[in-house]
N, C-alpha and C. Protein backbone atom coordinates (compact mmCIF):
# COMPACT_ATOMS: atom_id res chain seq x y z
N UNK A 1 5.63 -8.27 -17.97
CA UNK A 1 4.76 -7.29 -17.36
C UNK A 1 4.34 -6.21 -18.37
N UNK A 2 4.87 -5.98 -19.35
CA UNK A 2 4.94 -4.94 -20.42
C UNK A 2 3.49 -5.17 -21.29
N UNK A 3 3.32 -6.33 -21.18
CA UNK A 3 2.10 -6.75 -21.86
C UNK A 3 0.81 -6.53 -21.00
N UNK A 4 0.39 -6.24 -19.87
CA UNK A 4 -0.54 -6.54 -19.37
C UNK A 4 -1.17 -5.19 -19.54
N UNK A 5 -2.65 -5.47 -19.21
CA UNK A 5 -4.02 -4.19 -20.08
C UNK A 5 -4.16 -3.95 -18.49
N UNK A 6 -4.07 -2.75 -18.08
CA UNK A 6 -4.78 -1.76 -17.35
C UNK A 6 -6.40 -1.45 -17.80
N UNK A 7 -7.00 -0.96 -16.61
CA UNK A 7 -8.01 -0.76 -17.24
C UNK A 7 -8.25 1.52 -17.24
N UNK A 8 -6.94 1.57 -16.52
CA UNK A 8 -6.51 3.02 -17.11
C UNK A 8 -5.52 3.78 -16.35
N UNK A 9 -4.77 4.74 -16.65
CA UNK A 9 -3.96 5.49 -16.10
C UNK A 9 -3.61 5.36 -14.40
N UNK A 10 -5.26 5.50 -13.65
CA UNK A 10 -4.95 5.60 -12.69
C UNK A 10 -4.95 3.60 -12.10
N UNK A 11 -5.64 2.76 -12.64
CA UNK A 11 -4.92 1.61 -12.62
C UNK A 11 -3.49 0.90 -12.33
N UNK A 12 -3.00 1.43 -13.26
CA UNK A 12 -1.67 1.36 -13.58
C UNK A 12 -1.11 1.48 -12.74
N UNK A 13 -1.00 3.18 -12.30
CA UNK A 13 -0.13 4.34 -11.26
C UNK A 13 -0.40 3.72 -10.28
N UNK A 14 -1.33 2.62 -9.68
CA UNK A 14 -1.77 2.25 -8.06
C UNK A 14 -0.81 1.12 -8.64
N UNK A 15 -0.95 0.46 -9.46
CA UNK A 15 -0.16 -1.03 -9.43
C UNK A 15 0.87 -0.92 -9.24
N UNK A 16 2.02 0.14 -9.28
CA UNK A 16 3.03 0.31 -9.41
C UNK A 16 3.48 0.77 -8.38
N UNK A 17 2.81 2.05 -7.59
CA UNK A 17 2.62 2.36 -6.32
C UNK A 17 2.81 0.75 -5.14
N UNK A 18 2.24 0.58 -5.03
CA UNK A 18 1.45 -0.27 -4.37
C UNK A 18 2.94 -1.68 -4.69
N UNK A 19 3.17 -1.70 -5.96
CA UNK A 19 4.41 -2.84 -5.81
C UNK A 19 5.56 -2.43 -4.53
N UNK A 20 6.27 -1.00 -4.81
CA UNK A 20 6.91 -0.28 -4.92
C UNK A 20 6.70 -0.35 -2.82
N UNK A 21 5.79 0.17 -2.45
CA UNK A 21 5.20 0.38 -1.31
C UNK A 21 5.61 -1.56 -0.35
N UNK A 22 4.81 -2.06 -1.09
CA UNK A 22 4.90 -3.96 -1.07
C UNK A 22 6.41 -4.10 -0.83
N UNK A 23 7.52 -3.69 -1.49
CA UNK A 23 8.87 -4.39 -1.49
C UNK A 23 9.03 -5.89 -1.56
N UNK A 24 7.95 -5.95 -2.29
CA UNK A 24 7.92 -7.78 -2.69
C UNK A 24 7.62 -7.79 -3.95
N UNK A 25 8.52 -8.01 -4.93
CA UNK A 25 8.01 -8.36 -6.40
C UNK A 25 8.06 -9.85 -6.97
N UNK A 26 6.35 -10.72 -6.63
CA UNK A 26 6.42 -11.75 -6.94
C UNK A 26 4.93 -12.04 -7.45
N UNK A 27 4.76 -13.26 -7.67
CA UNK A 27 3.57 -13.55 -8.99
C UNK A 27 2.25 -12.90 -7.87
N UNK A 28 2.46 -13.32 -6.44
CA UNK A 28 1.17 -13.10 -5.74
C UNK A 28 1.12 -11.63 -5.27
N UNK A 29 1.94 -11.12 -4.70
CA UNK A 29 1.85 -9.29 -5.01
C UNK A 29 1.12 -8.81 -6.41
N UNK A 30 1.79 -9.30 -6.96
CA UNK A 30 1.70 -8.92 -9.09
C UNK A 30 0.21 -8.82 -9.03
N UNK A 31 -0.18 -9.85 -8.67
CA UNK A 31 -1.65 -10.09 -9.16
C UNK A 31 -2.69 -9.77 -8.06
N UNK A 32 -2.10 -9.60 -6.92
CA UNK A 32 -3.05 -9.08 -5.71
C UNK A 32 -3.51 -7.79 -6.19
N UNK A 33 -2.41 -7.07 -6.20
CA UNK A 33 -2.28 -5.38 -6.55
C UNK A 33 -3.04 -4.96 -8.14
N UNK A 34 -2.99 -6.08 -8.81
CA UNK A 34 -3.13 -5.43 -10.42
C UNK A 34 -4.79 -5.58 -10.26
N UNK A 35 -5.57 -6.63 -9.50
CA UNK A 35 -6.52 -6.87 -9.21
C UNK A 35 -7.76 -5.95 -8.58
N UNK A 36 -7.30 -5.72 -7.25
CA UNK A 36 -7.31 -4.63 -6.30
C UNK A 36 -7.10 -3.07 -7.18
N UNK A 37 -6.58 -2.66 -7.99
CA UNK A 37 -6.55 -1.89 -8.79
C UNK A 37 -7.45 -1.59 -9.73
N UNK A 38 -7.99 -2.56 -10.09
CA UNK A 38 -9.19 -2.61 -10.89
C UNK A 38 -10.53 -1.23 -11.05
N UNK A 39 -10.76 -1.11 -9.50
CA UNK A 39 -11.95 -0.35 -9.59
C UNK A 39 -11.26 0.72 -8.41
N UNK A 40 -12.06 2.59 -8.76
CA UNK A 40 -11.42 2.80 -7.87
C UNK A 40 -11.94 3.41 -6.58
N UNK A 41 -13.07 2.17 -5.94
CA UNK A 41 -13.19 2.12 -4.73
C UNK A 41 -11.77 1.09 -3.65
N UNK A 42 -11.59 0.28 -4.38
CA UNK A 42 -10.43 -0.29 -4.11
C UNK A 42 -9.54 -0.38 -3.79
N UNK A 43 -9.32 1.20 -5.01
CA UNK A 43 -7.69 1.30 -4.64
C UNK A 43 -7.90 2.52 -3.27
N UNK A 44 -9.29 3.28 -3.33
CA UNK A 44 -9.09 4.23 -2.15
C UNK A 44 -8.81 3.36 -1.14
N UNK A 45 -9.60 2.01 -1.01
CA UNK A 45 -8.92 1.64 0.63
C UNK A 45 -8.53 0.40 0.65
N UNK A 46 -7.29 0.61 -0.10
CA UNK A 46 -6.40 -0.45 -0.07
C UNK A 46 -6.13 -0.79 1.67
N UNK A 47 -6.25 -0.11 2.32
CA UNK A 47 -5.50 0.20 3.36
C UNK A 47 -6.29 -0.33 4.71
N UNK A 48 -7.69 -0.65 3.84
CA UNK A 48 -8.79 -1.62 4.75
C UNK A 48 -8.62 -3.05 4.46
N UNK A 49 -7.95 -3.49 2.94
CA UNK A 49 -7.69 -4.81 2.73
C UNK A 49 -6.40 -5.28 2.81
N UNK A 50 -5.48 -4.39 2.98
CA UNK A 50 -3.88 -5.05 2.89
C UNK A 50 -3.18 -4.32 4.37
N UNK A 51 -2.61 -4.90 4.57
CA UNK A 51 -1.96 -4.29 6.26
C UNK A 51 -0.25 -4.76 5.59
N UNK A 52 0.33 -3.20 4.92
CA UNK A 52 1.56 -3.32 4.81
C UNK A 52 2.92 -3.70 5.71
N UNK A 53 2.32 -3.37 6.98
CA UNK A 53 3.21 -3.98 7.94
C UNK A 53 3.96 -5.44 8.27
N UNK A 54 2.81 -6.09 7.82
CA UNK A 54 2.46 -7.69 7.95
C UNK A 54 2.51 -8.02 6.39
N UNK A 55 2.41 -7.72 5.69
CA UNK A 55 2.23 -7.68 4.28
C UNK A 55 1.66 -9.03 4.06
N UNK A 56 0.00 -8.92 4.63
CA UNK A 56 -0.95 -9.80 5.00
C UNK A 56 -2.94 -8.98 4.30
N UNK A 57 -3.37 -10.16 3.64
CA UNK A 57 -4.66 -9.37 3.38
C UNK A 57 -5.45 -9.24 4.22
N UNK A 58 -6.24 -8.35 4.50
CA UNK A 58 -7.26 -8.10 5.78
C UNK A 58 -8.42 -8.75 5.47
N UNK A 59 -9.16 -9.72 5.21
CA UNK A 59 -10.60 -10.10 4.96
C UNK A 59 -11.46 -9.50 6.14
N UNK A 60 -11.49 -8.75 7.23
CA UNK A 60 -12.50 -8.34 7.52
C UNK A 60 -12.73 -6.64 7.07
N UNK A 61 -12.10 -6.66 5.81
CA UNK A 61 -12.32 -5.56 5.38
C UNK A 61 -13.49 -5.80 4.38
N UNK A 62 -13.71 -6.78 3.85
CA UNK A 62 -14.63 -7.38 3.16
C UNK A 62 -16.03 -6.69 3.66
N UNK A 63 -16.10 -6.11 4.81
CA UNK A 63 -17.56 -5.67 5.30
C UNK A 63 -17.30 -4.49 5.90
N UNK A 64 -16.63 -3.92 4.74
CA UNK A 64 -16.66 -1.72 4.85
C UNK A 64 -17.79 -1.94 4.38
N UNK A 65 -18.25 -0.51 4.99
CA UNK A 65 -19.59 0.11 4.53
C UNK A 65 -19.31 0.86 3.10
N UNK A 66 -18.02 0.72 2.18
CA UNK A 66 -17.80 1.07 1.06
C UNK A 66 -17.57 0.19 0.20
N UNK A 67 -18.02 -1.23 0.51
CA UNK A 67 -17.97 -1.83 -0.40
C UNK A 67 -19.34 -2.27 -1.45
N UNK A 68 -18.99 -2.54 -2.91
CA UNK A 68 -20.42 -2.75 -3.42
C UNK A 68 -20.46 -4.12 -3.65
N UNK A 69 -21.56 -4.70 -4.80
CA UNK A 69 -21.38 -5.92 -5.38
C UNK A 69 -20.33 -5.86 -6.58
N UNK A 70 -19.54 -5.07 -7.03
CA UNK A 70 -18.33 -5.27 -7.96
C UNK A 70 -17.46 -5.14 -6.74
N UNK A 71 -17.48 -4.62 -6.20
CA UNK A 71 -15.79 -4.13 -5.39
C UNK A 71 -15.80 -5.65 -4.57
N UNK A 72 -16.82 -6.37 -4.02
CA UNK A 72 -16.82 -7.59 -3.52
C UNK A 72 -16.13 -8.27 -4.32
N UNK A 73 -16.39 -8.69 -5.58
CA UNK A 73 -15.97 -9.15 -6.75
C UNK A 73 -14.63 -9.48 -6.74
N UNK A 74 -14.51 -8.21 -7.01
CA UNK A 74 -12.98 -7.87 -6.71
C UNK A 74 -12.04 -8.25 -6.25
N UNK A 75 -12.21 -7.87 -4.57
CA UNK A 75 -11.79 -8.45 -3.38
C UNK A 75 -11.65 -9.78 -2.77
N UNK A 76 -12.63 -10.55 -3.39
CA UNK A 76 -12.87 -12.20 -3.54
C UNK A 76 -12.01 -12.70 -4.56
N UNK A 77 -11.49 -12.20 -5.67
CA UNK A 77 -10.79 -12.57 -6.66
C UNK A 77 -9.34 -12.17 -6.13
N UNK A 78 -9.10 -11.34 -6.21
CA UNK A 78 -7.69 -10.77 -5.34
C UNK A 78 -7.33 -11.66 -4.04
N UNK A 79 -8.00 -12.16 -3.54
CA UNK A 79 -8.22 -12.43 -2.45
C UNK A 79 -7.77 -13.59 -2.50
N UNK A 80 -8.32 -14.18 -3.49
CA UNK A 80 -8.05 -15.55 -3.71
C UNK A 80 -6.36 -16.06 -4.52
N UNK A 81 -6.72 -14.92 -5.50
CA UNK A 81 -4.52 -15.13 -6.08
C UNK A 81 -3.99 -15.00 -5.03
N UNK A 82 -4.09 -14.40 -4.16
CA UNK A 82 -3.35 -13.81 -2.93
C UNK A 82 -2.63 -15.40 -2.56
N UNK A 83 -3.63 -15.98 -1.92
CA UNK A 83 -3.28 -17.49 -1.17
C UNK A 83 -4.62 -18.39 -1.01
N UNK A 84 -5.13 -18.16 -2.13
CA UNK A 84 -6.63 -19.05 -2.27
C UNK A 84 -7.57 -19.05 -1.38
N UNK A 85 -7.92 -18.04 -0.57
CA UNK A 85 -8.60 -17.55 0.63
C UNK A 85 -10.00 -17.32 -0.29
N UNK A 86 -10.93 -18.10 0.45
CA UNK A 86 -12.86 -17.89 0.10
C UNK A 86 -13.11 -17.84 1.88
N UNK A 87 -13.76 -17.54 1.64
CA UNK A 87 -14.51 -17.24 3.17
C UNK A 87 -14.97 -18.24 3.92
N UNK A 88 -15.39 -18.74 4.89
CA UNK A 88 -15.97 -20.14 5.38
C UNK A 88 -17.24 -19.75 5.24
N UNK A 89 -17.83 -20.68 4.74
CA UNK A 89 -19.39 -20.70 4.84
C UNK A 89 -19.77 -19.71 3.29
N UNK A 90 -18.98 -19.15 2.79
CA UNK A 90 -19.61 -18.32 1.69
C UNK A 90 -18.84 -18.68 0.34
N UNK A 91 -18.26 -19.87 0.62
CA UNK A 91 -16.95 -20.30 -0.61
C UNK A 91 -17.55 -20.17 -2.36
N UNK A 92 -19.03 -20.31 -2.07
CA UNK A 92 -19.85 -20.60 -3.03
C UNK A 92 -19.73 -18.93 -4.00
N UNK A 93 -19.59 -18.15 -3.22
CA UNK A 93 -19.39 -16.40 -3.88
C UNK A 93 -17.99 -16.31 -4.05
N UNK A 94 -17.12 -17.35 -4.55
CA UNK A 94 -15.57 -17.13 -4.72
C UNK A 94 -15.57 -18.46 -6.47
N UNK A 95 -16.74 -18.44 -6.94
CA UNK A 95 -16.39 -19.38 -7.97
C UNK A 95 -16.49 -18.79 -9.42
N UNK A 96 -16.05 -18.97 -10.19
CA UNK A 96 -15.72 -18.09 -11.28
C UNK A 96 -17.20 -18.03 -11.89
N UNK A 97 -18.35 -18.32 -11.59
CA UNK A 97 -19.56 -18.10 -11.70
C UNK A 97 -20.11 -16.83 -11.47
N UNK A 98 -20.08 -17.09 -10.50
CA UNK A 98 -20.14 -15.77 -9.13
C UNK A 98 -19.26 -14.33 -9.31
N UNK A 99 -18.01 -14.60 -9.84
CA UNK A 99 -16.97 -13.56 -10.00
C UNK A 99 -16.58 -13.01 -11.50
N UNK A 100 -17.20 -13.66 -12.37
CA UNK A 100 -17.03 -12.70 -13.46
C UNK A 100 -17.95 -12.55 -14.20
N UNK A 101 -19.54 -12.66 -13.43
CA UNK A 101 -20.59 -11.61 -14.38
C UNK A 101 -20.36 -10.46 -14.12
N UNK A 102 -19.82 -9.94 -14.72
CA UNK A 102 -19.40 -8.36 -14.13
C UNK A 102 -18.96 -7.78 -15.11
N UNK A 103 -18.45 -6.60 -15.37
CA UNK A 103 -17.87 -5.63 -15.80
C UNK A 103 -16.47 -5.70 -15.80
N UNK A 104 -15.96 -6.56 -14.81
CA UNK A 104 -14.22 -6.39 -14.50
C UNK A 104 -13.74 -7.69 -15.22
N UNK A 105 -14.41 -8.48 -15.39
CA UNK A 105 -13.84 -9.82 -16.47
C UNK A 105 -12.72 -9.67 -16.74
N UNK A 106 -12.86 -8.53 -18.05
CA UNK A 106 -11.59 -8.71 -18.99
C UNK A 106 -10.15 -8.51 -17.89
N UNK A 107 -10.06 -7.78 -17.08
CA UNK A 107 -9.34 -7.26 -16.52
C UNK A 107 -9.26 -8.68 -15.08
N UNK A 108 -10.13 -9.17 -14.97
CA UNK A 108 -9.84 -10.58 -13.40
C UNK A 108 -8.74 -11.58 -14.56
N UNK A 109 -9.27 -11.42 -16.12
CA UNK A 109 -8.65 -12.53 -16.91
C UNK A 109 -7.14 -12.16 -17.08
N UNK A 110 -7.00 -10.53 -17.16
CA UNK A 110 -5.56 -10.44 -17.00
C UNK A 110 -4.50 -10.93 -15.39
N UNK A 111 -5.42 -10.26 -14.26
CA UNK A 111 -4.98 -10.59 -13.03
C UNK A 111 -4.60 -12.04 -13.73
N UNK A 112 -5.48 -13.19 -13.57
CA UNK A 112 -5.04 -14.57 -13.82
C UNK A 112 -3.46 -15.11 -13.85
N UNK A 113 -3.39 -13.95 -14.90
CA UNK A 113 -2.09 -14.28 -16.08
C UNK A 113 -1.43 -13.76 -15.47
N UNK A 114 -1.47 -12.69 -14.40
CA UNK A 114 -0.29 -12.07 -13.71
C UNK A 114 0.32 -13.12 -12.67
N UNK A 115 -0.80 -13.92 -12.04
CA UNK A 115 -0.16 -14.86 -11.23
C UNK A 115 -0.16 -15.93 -11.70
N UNK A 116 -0.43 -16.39 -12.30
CA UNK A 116 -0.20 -17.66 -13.58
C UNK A 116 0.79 -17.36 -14.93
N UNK A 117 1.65 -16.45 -14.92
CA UNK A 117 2.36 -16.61 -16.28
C UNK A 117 2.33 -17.67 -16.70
N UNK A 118 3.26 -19.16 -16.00
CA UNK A 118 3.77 -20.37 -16.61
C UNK A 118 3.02 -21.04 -17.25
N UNK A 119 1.89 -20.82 -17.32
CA UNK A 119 0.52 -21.51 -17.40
C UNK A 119 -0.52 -20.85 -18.65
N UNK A 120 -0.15 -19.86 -18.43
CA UNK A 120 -0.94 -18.65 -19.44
C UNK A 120 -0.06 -17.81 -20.64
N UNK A 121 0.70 -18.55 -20.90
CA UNK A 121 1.33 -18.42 -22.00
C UNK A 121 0.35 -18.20 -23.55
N UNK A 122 0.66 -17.60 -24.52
CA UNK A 122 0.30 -17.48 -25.40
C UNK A 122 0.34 -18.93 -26.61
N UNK A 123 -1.20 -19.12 -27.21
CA UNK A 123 -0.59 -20.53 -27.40
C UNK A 123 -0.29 -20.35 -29.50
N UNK A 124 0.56 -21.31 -29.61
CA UNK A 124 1.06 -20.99 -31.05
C UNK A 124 -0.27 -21.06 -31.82
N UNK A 125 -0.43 -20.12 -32.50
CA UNK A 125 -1.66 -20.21 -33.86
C UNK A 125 -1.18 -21.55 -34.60
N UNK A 126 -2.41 -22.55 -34.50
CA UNK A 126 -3.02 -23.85 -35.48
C UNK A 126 -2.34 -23.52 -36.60
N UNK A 127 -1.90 -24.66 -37.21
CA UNK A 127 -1.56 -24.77 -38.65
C UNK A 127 -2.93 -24.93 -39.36
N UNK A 128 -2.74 -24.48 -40.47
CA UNK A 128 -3.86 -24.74 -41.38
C UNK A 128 -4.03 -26.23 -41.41
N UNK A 129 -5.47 -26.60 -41.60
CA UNK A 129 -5.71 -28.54 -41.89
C UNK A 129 -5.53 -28.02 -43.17
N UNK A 130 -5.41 -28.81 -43.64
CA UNK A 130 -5.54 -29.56 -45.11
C UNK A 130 -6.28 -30.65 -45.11
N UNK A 131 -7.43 -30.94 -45.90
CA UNK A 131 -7.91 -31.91 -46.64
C UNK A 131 -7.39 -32.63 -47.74
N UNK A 132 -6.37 -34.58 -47.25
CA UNK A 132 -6.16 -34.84 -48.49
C UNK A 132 -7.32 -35.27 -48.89
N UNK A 133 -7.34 -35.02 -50.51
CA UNK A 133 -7.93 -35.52 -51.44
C UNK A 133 -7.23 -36.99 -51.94
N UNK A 134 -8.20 -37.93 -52.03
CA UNK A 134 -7.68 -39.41 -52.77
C UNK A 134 -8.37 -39.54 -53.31
């Protein structure tokens, strides 16, 4: 976890919050929250997309009147580490097409890795080729 890029202070402070709050520390929290953190319309209403009680995502939060075309983004990506949830009928706005012309890229590519460690490992730097000569 020590490795992963925030995209700033107050990023961070919600991810941690928000674990802490969760009482679940596992790959799909990790990456719901680090996601959802991203922008900070998001993190103001966490509280329209996650129902801590149930510690369940809300998709009909998906249609606040505070959401934009990034915070959708977002929420569709999060949404999806969560438990692979696309919408019926709109699955087509949940494809990595659709979800990372954006601004939040670098940061959906870290989410990834939060719920994919095993997978997203760092890979060993190539040996140099050599060309024999005969």
């Amino acid at each position: 976890m020590a490795d992963i890029k925030f995209k700033s202070a107050a990023h961070r402070d919600f991810f941690l919050e928000n674990m802490m709050k969760s009482r679940v520390n596992d790959c799909y929290h990790r990456a719901f929250f680090y996601v959802m953190g991203i922008a900070s319309e998001t993190r103001t209403n966490i509280n329209q997309m996650f129902d801590f009680k149930t510690d369940c995502i809300v998709p009909e939060g998906m249609h606040g009147g505070w959401q934009t075309s990034g915070t959708v983004k977002v929420c569709h990506l999060a949404f999806n580490l969560w438990n692979g949830y696309a919408e019926e009928g709109r699955e087509r706005f949940f494809t990595p097409e659709e979800l990372f012309c954006c601004e939040f890229a670098p940061y959906f590519m870290e989410g990834i890795k939060v719920r994919y460690p095993e997978y997203c490992r760092e890979l060993p730097t190539p040996k140099q080729q050599t060309d024999n000569v005969r």
